[in-house]
PDB file of N, CA and C in Angstrom:
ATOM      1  N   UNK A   1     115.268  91.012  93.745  1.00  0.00           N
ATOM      2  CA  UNK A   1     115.763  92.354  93.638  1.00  0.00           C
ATOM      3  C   UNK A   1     114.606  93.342  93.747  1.00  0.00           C
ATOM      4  N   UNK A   2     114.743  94.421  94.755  1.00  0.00           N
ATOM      5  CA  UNK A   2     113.624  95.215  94.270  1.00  0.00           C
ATOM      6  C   UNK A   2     113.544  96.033  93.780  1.00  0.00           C
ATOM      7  N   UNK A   3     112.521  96.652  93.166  1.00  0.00           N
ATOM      8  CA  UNK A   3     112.310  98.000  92.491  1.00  0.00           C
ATOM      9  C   UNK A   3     112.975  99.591  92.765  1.00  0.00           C
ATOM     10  N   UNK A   4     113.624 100.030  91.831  1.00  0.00           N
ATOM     11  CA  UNK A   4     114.317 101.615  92.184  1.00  0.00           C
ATOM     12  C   UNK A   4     113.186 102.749  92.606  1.00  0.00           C
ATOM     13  N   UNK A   5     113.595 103.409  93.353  1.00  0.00           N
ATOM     14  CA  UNK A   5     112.996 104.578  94.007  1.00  0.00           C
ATOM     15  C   UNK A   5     112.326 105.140  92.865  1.00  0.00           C
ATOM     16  N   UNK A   6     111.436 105.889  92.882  1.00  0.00           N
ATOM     17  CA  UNK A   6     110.810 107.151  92.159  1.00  0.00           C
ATOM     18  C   UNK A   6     110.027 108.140  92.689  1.00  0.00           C
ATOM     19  N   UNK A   7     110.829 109.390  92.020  1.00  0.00           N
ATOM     20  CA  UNK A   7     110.492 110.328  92.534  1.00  0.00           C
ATOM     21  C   UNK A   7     108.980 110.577  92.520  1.00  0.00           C
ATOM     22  N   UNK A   8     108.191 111.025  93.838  1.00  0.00           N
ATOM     23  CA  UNK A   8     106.697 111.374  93.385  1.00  0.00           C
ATOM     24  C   UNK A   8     106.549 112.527  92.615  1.00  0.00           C
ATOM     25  N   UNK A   9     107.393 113.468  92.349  1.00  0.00           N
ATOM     26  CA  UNK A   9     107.313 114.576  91.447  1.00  0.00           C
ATOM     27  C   UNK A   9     106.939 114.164  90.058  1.00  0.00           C
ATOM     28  N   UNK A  10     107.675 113.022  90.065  1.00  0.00           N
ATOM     29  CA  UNK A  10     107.847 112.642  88.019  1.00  0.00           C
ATOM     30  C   UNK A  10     106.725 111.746  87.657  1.00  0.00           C
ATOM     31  N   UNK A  11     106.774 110.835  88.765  1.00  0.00           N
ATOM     32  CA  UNK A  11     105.399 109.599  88.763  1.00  0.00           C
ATOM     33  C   UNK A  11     104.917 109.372  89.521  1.00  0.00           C
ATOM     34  N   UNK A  12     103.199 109.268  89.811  1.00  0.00           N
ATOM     35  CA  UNK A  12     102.567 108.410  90.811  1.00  0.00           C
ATOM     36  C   UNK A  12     102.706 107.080  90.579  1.00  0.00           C
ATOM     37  N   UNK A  13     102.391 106.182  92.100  1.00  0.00           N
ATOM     38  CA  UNK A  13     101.943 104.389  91.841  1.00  0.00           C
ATOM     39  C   UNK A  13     100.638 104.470  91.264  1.00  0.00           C
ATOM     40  N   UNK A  14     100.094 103.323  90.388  1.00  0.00           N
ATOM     41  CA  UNK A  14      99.019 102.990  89.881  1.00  0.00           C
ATOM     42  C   UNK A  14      98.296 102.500  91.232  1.00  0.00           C
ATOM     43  N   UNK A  15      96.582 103.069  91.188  1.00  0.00           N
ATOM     44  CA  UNK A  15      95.495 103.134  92.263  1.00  0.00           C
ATOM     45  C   UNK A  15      95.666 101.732  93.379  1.00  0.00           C
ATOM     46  N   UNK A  16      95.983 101.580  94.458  1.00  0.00           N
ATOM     47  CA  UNK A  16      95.803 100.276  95.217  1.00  0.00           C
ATOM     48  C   UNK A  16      96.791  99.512  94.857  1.00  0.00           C
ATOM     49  N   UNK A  17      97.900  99.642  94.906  1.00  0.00           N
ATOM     50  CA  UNK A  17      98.973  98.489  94.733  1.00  0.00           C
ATOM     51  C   UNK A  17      99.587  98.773  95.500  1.00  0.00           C
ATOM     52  N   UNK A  18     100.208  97.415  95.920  1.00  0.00           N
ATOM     53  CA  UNK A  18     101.369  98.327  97.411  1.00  0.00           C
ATOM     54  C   UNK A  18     102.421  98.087  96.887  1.00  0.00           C
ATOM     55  N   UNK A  19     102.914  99.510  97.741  1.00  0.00           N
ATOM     56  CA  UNK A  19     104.005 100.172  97.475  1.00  0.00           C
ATOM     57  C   UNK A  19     104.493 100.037  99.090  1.00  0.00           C
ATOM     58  N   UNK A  20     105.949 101.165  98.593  1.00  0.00           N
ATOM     59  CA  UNK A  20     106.561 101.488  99.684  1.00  0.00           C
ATOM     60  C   UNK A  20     107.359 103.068  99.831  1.00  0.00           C
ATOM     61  N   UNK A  21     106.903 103.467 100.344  1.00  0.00           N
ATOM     62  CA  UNK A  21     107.120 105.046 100.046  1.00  0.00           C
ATOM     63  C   UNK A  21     107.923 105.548 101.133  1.00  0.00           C
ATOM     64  N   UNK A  22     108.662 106.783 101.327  1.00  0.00           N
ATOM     65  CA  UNK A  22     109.499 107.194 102.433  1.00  0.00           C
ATOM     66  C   UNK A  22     109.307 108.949 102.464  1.00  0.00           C
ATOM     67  N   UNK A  23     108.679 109.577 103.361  1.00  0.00           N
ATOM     68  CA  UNK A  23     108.417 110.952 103.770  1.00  0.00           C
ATOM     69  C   UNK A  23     109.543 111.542 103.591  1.00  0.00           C
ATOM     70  N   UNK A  24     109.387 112.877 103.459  1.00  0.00           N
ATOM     71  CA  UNK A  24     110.811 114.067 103.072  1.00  0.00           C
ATOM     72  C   UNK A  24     111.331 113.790 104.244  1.00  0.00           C
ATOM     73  N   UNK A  25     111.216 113.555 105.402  1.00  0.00           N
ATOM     74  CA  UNK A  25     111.449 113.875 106.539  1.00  0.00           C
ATOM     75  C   UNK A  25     112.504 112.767 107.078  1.00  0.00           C
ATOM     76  N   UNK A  26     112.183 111.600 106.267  1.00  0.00           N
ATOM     77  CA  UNK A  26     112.661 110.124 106.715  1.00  0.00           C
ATOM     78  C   UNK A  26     113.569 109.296 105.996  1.00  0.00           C
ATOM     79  N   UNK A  27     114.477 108.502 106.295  1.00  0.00           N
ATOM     80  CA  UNK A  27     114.561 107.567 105.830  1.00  0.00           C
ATOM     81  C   UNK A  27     114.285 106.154 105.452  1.00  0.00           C
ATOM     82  N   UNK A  28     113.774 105.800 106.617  1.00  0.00           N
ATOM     83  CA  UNK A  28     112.810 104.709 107.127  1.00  0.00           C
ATOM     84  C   UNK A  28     111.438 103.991 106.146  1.00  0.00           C
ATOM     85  N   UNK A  29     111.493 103.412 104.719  1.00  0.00           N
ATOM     86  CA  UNK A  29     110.413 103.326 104.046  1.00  0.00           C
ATOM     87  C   UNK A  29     108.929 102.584 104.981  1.00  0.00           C
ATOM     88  N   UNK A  30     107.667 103.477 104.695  1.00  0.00           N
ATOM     89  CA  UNK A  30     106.660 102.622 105.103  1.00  0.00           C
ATOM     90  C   UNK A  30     105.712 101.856 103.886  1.00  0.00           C
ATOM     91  N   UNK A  31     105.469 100.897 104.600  1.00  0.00           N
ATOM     92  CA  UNK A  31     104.462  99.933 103.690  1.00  0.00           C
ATOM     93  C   UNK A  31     103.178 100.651 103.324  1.00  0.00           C
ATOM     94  N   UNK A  32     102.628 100.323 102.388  1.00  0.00           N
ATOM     95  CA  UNK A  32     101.001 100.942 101.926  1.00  0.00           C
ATOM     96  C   UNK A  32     100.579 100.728 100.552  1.00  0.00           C
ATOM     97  N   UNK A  33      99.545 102.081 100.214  1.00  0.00           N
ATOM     98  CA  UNK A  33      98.929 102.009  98.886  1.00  0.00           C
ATOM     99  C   UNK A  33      98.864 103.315  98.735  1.00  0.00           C
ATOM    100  N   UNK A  34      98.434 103.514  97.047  1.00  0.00           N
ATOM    101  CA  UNK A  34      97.946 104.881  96.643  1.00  0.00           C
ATOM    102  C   UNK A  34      96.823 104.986  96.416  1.00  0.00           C
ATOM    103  N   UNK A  35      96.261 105.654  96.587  1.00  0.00           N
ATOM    104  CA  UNK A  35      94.179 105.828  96.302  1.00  0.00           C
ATOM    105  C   UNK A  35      93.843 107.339  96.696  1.00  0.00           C
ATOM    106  N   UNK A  36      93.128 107.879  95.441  1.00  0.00           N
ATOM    107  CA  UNK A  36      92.839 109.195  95.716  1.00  0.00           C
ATOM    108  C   UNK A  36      93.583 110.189  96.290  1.00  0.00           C
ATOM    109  N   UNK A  37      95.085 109.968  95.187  1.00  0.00           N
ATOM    110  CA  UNK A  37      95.942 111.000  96.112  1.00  0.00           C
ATOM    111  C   UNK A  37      96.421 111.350  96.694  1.00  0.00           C
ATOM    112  N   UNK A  38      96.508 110.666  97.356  1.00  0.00           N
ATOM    113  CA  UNK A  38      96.846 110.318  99.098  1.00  0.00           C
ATOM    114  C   UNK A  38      97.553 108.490  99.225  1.00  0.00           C
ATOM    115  N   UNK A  39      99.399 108.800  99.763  1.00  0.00           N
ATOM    116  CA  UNK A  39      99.795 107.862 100.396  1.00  0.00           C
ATOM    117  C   UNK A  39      98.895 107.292 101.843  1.00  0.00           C
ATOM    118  N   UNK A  40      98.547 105.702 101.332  1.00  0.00           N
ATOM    119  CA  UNK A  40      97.586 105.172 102.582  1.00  0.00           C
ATOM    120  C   UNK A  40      98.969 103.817 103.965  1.00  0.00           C
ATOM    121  N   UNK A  41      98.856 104.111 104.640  1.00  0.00           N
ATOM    122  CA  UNK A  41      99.732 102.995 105.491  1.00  0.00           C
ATOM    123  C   UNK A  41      98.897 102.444 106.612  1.00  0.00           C
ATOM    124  N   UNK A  42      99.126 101.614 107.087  1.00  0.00           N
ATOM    125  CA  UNK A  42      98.009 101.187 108.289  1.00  0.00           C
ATOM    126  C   UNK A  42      98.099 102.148 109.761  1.00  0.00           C
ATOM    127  N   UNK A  43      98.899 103.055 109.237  1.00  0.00           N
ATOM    128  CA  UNK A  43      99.112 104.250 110.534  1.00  0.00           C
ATOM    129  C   UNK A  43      98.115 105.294 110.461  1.00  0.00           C
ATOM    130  N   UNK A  44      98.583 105.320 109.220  1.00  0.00           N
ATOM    131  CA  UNK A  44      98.259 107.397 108.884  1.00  0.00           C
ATOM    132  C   UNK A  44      97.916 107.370 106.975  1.00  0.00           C
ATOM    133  N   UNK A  45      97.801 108.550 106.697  1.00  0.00           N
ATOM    134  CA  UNK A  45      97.577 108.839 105.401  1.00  0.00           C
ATOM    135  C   UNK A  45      98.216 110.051 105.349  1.00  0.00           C
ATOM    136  N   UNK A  46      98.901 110.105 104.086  1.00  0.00           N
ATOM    137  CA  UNK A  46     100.136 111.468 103.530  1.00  0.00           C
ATOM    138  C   UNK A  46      99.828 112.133 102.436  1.00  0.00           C
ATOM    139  N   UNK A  47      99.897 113.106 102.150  1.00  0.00           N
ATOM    140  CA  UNK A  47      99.041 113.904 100.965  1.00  0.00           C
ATOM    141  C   UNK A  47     100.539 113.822 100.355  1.00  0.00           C
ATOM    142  N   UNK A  48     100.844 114.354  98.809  1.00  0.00           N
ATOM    143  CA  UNK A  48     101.734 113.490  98.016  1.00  0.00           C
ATOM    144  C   UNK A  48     102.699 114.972  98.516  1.00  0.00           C
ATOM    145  N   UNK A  49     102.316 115.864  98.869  1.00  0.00           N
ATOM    146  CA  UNK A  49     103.433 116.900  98.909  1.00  0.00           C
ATOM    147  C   UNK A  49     105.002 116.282 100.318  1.00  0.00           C
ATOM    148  N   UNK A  50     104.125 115.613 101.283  1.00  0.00           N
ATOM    149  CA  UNK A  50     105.343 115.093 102.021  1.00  0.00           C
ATOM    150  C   UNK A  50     105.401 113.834 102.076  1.00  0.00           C
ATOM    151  N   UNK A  51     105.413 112.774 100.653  1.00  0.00           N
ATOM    152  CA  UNK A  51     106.095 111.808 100.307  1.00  0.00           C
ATOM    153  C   UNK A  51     107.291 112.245  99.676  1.00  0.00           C
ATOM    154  N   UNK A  52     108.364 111.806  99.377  1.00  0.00           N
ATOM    155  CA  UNK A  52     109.379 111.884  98.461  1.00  0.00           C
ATOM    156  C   UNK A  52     109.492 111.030  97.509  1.00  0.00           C
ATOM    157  N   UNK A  53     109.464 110.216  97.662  1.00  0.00           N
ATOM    158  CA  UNK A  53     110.030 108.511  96.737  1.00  0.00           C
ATOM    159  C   UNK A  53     108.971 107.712  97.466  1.00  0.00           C
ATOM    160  N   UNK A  54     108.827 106.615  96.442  1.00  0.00           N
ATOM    161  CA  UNK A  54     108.270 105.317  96.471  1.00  0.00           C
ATOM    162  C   UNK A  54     108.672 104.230  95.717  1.00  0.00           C
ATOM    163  N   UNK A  55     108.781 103.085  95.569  1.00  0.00           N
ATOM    164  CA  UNK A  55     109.123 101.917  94.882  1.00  0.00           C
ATOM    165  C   UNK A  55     107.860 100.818  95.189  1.00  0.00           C
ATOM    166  N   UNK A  56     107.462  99.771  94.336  1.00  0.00           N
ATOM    167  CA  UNK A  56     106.307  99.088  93.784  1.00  0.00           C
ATOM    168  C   UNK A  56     107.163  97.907  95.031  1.00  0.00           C
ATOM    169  N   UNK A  57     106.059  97.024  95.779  1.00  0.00           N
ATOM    170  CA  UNK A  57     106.332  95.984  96.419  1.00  0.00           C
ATOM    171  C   UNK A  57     105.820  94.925  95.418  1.00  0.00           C
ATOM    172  N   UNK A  58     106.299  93.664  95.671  1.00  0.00           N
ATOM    173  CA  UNK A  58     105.806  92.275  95.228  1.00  0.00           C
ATOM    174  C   UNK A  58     104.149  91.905  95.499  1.00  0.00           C
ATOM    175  N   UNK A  59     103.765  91.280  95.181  1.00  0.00           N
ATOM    176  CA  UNK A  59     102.302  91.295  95.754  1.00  0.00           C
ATOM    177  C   UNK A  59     102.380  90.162  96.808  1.00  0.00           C
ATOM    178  N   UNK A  60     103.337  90.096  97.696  1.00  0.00           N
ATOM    179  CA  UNK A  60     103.212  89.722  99.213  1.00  0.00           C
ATOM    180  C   UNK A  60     102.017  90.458 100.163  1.00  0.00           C
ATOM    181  N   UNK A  61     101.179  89.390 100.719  1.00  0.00           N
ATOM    182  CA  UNK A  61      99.695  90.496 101.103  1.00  0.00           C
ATOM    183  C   UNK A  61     100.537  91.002 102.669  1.00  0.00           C
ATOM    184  N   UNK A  62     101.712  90.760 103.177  1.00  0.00           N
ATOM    185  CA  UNK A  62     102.235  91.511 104.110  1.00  0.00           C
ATOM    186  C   UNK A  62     102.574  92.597 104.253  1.00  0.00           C
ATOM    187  N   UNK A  63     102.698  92.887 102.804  1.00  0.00           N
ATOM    188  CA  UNK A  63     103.143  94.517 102.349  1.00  0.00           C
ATOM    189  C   UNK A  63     101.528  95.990 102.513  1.00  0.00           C
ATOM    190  N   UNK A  64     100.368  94.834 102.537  1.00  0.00           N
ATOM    191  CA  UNK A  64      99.428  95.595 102.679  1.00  0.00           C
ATOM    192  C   UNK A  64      98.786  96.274 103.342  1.00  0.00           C
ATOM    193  N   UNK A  65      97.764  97.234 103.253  1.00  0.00           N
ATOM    194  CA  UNK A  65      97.742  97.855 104.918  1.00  0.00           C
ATOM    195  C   UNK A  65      96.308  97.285 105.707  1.00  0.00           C
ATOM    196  N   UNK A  66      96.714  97.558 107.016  1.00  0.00           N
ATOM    197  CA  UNK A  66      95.277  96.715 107.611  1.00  0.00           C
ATOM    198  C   UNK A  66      94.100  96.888 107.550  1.00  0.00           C
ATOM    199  N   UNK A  67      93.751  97.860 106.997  1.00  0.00           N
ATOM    200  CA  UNK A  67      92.777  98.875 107.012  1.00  0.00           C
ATOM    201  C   UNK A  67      92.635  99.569 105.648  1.00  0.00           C
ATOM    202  N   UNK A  68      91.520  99.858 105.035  1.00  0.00           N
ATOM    203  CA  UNK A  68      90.871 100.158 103.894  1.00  0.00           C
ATOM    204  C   UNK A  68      90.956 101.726 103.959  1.00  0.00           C
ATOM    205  N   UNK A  69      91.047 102.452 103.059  1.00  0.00           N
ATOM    206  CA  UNK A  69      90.604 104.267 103.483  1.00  0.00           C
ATOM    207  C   UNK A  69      89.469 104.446 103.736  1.00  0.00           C
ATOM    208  N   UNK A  70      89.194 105.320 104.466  1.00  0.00           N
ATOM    209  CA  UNK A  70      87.576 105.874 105.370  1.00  0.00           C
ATOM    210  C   UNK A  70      87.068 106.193 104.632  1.00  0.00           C
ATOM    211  N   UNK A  71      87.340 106.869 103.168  1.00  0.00           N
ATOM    212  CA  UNK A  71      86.807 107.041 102.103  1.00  0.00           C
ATOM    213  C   UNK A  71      85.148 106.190 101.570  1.00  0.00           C
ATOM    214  N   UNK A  72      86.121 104.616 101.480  1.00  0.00           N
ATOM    215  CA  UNK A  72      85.336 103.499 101.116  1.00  0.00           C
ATOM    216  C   UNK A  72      84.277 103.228 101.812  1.00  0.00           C
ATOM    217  N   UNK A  73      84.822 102.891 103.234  1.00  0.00           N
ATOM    218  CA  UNK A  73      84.320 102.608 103.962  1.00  0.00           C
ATOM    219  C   UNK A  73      82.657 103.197 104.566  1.00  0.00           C
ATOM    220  N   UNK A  74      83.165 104.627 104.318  1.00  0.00           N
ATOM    221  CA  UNK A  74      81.552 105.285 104.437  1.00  0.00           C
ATOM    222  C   UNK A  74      80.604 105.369 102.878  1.00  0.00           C
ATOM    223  N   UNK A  75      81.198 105.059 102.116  1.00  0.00           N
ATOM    224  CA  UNK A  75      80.326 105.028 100.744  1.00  0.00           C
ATOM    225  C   UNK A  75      80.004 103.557 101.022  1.00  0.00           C
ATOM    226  N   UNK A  76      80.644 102.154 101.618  1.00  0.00           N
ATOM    227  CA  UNK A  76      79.905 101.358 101.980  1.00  0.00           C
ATOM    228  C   UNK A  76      78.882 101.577 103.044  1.00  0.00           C
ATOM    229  N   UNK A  77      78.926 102.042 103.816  1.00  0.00           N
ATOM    230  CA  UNK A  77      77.977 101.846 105.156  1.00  0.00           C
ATOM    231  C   UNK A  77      76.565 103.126 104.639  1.00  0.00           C
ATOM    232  N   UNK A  78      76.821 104.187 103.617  1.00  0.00           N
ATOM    233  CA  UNK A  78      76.189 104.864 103.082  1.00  0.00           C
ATOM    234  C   UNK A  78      74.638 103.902 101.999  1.00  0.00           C
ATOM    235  N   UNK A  79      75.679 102.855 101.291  1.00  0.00           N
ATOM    236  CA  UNK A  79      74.891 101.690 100.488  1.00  0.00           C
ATOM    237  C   UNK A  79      73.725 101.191 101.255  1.00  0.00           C
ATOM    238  N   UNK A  80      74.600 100.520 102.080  1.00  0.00           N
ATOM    239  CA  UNK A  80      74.123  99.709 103.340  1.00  0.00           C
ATOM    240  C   UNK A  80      72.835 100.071 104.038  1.00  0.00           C
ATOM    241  N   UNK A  81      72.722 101.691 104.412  1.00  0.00           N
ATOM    242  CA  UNK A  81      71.659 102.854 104.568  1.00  0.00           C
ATOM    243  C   UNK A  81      70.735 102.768 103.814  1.00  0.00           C
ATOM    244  N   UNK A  82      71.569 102.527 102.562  1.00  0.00           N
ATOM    245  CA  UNK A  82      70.128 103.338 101.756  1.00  0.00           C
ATOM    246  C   UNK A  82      69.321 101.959 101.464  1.00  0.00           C
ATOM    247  N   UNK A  83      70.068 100.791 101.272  1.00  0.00           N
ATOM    248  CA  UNK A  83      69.346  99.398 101.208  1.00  0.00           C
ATOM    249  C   UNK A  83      68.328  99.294 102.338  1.00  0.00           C
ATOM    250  N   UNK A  84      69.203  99.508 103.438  1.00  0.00           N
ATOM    251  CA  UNK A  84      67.990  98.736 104.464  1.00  0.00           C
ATOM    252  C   UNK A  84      66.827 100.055 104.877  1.00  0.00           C
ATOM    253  N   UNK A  85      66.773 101.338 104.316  1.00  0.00           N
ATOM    254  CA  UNK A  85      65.794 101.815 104.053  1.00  0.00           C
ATOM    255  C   UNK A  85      64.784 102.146 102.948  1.00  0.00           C
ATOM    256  N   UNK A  86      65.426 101.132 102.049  1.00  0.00           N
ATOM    257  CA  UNK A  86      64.336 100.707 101.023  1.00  0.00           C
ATOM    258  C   UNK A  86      63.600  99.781 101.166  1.00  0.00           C
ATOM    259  N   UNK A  87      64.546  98.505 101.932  1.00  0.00           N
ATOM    260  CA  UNK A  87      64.035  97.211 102.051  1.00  0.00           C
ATOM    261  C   UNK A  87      62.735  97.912 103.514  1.00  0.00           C
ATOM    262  N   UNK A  88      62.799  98.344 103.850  1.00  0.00           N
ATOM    263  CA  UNK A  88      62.357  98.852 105.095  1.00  0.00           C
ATOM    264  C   UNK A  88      60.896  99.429 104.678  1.00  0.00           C
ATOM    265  N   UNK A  89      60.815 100.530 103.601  1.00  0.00           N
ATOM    266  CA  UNK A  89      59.503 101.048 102.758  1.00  0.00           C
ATOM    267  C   UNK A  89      58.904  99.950 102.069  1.00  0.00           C
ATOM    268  N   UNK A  90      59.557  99.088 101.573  1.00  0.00           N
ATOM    269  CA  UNK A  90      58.971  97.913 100.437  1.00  0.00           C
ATOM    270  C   UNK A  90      57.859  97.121 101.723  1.00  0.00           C
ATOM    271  N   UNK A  91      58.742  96.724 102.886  1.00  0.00           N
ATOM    272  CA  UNK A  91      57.761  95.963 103.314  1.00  0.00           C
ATOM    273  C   UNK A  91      56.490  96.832 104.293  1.00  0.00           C
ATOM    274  N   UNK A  92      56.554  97.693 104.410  1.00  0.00           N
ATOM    275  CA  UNK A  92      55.656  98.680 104.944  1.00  0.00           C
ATOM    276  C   UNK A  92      54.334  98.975 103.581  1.00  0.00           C
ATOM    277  N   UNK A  93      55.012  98.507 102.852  1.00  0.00           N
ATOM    278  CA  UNK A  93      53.992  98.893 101.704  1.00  0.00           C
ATOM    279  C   UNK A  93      53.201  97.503 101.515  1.00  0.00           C
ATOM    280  N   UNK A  94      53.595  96.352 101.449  1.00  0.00           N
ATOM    281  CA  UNK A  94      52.719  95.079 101.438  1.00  0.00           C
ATOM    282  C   UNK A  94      52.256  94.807 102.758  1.00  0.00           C
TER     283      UNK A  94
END
């Protein structure tokens, strides 16, 4: 059985769990997550004003999206930077 609709007005999903949410516009629910505010799907990303409803999926990893938010992704490759230009001074120094 799955989970009843909820309104995004009354409640958000808890950070990274997939969900399944459906735009004012639609009926059609899409698969995704919540993170920073923002409905994530492997399409697009929706700021919460044109979601309507969402309901919690099973933790089937099919429900998930293919793709991480760009968010992450550049605070990783940012890490990544700053490592290999440390590792980079360290050995310039011996």
């Amino acid at each position: 059985m799955q989970d009843p609709w909820i309104c995004c007005s009354s409640f958000l999903p808890a950070t990274g769990a997939p969900i399944e949410f459906r735009l004012e516009e639609r009926e059609q629910p899409i698969h995704g997550t919540f993170a920073d505010g923002i409905f994530h799907s492997r399409w697009a990303d929706y700021c919460r004003s044109s979601v309507g409803s969402w309901r919690s999926l099973d933790s089937d990893l099919s429900a998930w999206p293919m793709r991480t938010p760009t968010s992450k992704q550049g605070s990783f490759s940012r890490i990544v930077t700053r490592v290999k230009s440390i590792l980079s001074g360290a050995a310039a120094t011996n």
